[in-house]
N, C-alpha and C. Protein backbone atom coordinates (compact mmCIF):
# COMPACT_ATOMS: atom_id res chain seq x y z
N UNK A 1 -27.74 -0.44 -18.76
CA UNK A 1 -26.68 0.46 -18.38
C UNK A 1 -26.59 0.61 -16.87
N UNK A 2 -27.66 0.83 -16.14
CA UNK A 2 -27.55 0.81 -14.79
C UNK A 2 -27.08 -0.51 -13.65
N UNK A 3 -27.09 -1.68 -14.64
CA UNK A 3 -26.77 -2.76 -13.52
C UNK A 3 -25.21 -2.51 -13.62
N UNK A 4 -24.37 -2.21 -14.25
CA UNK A 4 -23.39 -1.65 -14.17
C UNK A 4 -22.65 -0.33 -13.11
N UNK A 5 -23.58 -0.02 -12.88
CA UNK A 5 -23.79 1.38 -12.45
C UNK A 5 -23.41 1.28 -10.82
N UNK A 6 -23.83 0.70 -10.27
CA UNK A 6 -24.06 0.31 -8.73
C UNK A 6 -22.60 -0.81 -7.86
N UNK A 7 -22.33 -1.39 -9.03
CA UNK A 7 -21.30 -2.11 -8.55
C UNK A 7 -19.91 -1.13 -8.98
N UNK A 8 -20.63 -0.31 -9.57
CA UNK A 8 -19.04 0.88 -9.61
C UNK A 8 -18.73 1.68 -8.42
N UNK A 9 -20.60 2.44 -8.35
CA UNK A 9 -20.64 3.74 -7.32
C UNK A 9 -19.80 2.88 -6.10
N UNK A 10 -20.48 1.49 -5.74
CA UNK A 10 -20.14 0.88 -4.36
C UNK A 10 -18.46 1.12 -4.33
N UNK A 11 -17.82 0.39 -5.57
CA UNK A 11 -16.27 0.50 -5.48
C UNK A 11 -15.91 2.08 -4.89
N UNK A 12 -16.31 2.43 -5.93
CA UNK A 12 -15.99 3.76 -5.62
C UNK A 12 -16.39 4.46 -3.82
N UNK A 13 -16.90 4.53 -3.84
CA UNK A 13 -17.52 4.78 -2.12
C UNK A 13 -16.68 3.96 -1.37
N UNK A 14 -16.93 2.78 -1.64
CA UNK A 14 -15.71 2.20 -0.88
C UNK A 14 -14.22 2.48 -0.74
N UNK A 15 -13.56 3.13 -1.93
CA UNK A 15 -12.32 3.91 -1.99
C UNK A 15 -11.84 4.93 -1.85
N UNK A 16 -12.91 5.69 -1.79
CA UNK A 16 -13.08 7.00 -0.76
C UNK A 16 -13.07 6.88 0.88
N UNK A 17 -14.31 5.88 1.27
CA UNK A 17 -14.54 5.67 2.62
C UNK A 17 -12.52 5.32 3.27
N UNK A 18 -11.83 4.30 2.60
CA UNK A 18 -10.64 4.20 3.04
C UNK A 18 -9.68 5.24 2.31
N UNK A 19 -10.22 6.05 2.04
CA UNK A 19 -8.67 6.95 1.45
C UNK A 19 -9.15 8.14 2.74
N UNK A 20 -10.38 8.41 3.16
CA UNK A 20 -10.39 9.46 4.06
C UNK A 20 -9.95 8.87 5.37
N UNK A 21 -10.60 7.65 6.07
CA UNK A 21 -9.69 6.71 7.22
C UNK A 21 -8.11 6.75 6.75
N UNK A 22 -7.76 6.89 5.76
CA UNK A 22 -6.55 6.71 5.79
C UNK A 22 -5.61 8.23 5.92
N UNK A 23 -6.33 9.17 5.40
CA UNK A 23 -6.15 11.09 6.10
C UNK A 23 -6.35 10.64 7.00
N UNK A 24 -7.32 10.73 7.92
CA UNK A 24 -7.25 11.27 9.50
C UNK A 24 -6.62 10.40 10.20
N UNK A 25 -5.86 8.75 9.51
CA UNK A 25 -4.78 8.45 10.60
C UNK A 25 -3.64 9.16 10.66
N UNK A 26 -3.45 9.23 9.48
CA UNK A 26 -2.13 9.56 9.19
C UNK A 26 -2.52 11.27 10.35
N UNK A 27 -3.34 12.46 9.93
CA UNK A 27 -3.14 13.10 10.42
C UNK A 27 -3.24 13.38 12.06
N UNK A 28 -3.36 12.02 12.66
CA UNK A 28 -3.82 11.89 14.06
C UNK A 28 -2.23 11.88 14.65
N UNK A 29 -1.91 10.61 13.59
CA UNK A 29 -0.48 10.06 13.91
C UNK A 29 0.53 11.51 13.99
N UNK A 30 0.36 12.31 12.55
CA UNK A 30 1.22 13.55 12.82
C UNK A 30 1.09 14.42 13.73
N UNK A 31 -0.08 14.47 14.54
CA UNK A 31 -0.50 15.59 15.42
C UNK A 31 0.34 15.03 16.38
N UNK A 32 0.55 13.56 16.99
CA UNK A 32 0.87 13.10 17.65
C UNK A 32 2.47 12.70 17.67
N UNK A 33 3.05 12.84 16.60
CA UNK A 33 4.53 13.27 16.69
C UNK A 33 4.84 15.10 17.24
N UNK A 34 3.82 15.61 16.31
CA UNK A 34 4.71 16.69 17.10
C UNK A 34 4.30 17.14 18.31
N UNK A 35 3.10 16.59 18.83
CA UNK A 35 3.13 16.72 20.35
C UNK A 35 4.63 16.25 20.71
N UNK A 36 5.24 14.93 20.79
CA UNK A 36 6.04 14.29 21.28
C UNK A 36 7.41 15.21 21.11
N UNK A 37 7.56 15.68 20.06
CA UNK A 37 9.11 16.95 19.59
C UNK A 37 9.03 17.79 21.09
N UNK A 38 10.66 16.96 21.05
CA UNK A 38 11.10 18.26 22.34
C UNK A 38 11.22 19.69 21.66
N UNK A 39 10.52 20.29 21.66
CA UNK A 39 10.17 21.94 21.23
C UNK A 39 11.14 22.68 21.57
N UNK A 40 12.05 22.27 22.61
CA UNK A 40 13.16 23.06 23.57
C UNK A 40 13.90 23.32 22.22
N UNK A 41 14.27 22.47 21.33
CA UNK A 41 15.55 22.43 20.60
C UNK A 41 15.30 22.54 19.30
N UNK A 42 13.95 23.16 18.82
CA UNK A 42 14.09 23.63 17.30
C UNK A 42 14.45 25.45 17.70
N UNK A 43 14.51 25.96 16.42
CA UNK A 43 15.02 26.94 16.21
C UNK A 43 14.12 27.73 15.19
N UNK A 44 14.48 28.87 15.87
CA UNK A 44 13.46 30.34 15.10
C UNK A 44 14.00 30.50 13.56
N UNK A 45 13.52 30.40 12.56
CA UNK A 45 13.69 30.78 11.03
C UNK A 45 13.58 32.48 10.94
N UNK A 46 14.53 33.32 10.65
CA UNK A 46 14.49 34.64 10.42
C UNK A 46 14.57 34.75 8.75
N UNK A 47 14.30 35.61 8.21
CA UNK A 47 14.38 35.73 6.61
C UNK A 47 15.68 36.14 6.39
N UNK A 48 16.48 37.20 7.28
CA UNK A 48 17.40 37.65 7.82
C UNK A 48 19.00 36.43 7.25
N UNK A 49 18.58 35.45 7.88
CA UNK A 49 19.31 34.26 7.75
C UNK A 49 19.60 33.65 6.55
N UNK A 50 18.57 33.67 5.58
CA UNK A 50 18.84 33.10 4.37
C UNK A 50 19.23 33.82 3.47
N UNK A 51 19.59 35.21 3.96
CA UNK A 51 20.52 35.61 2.22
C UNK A 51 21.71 34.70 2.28
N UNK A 52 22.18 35.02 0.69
CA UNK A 52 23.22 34.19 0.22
C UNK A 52 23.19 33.13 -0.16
N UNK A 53 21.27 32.66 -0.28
CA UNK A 53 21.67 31.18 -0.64
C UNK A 53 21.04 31.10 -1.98
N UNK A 54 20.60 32.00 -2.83
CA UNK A 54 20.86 32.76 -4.35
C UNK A 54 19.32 32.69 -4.71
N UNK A 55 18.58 32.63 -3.83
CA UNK A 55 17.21 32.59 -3.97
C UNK A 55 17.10 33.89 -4.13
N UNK A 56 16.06 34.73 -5.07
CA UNK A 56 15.94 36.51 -5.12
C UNK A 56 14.54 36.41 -4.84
């Protein structure tokens, strides 16, 4: 049962090791778009603003 065992854990470890490299690019990459957003030109969200759109 165990020679089985080891050539799984490895897969496995191995598909973790690239699914977490693959979070912190992605979240490097996003940090690094919104550095780049001209900030000048988004806009403040008030709650104020969204009546009427039939959400209660």
């Amino acid at each position: 049962m165990l020679e089985g065992f080891w050539p799984v854990a490895a897969i496995v470890v191995v598909v973790l090791i690239y699914v977490l490299a693959k979070v912190v690019f992605y979240m490097r990459r996003s940090e690094q778009q919104w550095m780049d957003v001209d900030k000048s030109k988004l806009r403040s969200w008030d709650d104020d603003e969204d009546q009427g759109t039939g959400r209660d």
